[in-house]
PDB file of N, CA and C in Angstrom:
ATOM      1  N   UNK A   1     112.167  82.171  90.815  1.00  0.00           N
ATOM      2  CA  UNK A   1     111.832  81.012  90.000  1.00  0.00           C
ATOM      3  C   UNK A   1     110.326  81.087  89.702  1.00  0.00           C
ATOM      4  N   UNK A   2     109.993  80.815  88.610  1.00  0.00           N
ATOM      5  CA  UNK A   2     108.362  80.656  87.920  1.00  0.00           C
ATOM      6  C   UNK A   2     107.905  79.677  88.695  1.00  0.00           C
ATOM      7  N   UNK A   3     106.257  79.788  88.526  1.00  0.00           N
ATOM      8  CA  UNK A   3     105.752  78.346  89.182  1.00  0.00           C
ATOM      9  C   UNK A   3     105.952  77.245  87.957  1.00  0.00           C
ATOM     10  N   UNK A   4     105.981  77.499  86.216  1.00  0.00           N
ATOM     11  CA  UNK A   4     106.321  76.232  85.596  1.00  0.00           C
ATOM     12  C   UNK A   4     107.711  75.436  86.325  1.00  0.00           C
ATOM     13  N   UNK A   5     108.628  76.309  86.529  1.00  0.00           N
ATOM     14  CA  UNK A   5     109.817  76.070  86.948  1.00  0.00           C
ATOM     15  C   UNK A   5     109.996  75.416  88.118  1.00  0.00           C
ATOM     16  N   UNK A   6     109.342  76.295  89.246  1.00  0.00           N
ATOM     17  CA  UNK A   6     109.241  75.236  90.490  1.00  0.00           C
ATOM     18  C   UNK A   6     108.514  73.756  90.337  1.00  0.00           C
ATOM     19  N   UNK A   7     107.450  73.810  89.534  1.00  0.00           N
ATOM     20  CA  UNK A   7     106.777  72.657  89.575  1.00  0.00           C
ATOM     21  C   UNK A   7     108.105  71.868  88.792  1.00  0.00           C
ATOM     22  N   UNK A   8     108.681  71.909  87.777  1.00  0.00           N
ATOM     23  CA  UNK A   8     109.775  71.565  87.130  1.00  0.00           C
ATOM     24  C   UNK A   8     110.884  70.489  88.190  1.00  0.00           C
ATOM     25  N   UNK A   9     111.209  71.742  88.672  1.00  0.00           N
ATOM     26  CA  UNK A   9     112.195  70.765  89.623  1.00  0.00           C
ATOM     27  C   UNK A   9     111.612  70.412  91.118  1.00  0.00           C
ATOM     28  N   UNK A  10     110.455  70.336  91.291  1.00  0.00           N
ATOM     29  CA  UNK A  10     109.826  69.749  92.560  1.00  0.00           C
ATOM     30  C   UNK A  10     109.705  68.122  91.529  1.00  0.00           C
ATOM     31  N   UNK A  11     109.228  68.187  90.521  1.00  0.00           N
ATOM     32  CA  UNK A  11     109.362  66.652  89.717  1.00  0.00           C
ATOM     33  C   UNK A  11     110.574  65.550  89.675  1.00  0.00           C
ATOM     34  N   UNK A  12     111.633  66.523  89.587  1.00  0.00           N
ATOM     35  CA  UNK A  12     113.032  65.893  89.466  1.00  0.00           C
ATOM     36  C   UNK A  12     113.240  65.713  90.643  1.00  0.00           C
ATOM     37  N   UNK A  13     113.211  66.640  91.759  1.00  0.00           N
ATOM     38  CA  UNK A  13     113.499  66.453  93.372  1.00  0.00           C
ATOM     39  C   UNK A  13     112.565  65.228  93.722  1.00  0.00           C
ATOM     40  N   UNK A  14     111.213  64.799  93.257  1.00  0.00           N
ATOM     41  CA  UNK A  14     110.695  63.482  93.593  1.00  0.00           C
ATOM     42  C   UNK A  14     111.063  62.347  93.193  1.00  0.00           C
ATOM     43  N   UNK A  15     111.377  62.415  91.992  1.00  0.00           N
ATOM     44  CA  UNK A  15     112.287  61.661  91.133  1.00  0.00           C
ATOM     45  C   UNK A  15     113.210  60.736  91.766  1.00  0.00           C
ATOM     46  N   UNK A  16     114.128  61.473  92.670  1.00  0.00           N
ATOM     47  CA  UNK A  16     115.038  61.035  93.473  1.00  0.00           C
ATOM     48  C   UNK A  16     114.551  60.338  94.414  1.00  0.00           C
ATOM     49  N   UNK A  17     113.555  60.507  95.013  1.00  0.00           N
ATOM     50  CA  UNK A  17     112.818  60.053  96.384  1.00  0.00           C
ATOM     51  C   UNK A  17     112.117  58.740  95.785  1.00  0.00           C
ATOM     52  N   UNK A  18     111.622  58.344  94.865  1.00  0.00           N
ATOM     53  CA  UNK A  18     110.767  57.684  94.633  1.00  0.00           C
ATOM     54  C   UNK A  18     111.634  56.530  93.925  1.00  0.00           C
ATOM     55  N   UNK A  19     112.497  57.000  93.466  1.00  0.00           N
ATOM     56  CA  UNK A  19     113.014  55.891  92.292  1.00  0.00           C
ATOM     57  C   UNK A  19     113.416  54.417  93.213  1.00  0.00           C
ATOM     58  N   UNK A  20     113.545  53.401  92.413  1.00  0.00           N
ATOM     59  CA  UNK A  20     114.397  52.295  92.766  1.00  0.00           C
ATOM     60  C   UNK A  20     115.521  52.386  93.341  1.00  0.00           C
ATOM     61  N   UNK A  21     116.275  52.748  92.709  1.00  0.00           N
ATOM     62  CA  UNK A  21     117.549  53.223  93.834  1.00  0.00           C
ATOM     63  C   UNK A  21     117.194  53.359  95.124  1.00  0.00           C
ATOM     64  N   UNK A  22     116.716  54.619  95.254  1.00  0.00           N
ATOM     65  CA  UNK A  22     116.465  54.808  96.518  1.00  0.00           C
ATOM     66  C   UNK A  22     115.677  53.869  97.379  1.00  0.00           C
ATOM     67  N   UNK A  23     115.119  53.365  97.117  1.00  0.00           N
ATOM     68  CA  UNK A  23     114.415  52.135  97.876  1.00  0.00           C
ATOM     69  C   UNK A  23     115.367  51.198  97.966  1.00  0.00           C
ATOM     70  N   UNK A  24     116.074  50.832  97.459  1.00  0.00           N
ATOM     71  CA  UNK A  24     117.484  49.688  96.895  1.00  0.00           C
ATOM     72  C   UNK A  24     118.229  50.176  98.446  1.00  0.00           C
ATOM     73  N   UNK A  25     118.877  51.507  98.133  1.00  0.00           N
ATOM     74  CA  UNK A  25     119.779  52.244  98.987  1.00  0.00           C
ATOM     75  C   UNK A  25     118.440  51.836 100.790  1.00  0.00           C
ATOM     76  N   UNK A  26     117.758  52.353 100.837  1.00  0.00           N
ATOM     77  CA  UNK A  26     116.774  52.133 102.011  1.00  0.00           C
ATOM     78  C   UNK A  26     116.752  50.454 102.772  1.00  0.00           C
ATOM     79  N   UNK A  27     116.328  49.634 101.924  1.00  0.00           N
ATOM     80  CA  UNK A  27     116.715  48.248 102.068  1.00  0.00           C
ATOM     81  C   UNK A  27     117.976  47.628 102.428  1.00  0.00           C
ATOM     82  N   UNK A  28     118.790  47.900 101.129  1.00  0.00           N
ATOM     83  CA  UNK A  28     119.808  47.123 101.335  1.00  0.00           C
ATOM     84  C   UNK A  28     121.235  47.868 102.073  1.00  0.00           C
ATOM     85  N   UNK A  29     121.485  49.472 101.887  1.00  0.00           N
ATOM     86  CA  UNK A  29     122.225  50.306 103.065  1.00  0.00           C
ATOM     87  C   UNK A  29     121.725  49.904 104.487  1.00  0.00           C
ATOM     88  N   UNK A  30     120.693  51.110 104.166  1.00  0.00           N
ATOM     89  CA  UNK A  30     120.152  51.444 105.909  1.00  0.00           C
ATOM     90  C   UNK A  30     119.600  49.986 106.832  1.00  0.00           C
ATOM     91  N   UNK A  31     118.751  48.751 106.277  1.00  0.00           N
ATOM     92  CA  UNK A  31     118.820  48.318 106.674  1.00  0.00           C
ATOM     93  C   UNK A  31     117.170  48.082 106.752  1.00  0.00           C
ATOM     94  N   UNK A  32     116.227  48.748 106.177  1.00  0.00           N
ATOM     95  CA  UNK A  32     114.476  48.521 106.390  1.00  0.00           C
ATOM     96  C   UNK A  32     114.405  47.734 105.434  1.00  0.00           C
ATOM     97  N   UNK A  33     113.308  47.518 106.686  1.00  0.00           N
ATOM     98  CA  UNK A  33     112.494  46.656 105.461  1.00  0.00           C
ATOM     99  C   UNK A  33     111.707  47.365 104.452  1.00  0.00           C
ATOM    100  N   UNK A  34     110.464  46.269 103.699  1.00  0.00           N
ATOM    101  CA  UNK A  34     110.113  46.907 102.583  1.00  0.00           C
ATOM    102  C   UNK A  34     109.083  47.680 102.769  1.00  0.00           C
ATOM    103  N   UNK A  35     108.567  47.979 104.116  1.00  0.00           N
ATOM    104  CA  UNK A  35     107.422  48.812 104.718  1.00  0.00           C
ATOM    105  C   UNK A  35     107.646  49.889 104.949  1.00  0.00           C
ATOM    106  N   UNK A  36     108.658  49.409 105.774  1.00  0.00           N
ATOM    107  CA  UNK A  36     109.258  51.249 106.397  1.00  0.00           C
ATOM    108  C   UNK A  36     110.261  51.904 105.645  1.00  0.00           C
ATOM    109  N   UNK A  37     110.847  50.938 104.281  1.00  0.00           N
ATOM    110  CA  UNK A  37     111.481  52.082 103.276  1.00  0.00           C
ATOM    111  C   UNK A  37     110.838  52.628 102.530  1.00  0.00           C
ATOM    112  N   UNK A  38     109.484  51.942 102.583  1.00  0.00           N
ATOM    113  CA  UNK A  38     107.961  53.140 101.741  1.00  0.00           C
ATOM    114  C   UNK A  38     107.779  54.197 102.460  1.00  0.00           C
ATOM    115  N   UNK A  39     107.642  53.957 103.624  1.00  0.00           N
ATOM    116  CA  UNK A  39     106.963  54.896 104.655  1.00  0.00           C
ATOM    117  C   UNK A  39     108.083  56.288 104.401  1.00  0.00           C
ATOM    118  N   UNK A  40     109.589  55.648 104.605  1.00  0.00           N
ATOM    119  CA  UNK A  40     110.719  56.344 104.637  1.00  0.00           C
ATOM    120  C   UNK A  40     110.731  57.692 103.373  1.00  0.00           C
ATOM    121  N   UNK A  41     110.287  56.941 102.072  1.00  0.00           N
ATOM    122  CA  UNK A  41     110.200  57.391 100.997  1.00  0.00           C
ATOM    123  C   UNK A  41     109.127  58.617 100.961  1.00  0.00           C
ATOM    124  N   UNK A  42     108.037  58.116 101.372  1.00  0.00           N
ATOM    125  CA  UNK A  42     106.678  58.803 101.226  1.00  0.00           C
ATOM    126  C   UNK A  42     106.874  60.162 102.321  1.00  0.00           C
ATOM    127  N   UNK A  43     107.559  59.564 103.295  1.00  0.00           N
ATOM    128  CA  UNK A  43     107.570  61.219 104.295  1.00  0.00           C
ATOM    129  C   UNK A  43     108.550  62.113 103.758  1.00  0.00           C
ATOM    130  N   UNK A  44     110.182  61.521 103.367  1.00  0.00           N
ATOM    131  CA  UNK A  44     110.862  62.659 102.299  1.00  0.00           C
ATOM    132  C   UNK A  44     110.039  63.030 101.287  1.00  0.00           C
ATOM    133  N   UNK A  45     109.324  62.910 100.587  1.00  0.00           N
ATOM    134  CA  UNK A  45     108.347  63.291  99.428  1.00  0.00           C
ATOM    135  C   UNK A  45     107.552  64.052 100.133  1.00  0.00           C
ATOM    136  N   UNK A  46     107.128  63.845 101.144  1.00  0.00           N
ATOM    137  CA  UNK A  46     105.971  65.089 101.738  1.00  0.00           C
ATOM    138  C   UNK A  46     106.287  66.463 102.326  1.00  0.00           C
ATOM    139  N   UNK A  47     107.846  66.215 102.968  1.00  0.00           N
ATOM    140  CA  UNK A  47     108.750  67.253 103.028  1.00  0.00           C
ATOM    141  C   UNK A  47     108.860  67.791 102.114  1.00  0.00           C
ATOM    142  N   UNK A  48     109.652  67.137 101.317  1.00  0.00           N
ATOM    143  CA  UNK A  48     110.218  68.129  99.501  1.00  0.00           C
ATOM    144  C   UNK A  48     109.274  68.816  98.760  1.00  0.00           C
ATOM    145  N   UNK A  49     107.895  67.842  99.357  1.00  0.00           N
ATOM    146  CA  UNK A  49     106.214  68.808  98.960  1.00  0.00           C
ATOM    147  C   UNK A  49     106.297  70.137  99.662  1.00  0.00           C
ATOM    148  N   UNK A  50     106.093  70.017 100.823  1.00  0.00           N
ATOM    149  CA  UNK A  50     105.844  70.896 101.749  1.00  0.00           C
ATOM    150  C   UNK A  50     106.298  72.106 101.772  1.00  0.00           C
ATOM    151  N   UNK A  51     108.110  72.016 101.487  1.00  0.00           N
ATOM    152  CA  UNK A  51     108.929  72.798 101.391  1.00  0.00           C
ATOM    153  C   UNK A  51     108.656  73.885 100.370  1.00  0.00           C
ATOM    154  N   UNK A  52     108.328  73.008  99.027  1.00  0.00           N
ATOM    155  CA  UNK A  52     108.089  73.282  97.629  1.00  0.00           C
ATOM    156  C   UNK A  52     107.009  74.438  97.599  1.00  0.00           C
ATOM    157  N   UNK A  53     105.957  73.943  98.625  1.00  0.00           N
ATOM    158  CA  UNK A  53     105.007  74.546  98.472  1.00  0.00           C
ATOM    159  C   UNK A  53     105.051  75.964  99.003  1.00  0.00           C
ATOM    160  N   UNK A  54     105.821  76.404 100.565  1.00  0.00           N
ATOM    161  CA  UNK A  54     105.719  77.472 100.722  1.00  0.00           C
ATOM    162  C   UNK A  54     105.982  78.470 100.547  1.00  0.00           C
TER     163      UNK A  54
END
């Protein structure tokens, strides 16, 4: 895969992490509140970074 490409779908893979939904799903599934479904959010995003990156 190119780096335009990786950067490509490292966007869409955040996409998922970040959106409303997923905070929706975090809250109102799992059961957090609105602190720790940020927190929740922000560390999958640093993974999917991380991953992305090496």
């Amino acid at each position: 895969m190119t780096e335009p490409e990786a950067f490509a779908q490292l966007k869409r893979d955040l996409t998922v992490v970040v959106s409303a939904e997923a905070l929706f799903t975090l809250t109102d599934l799992c059961g957090l509140g609105p602190d720790d479904a940020v927190a929740s959010a922000v560390r999958t995003a640093r993974t999917l970074t991380g991953a992305a990156l090496r």
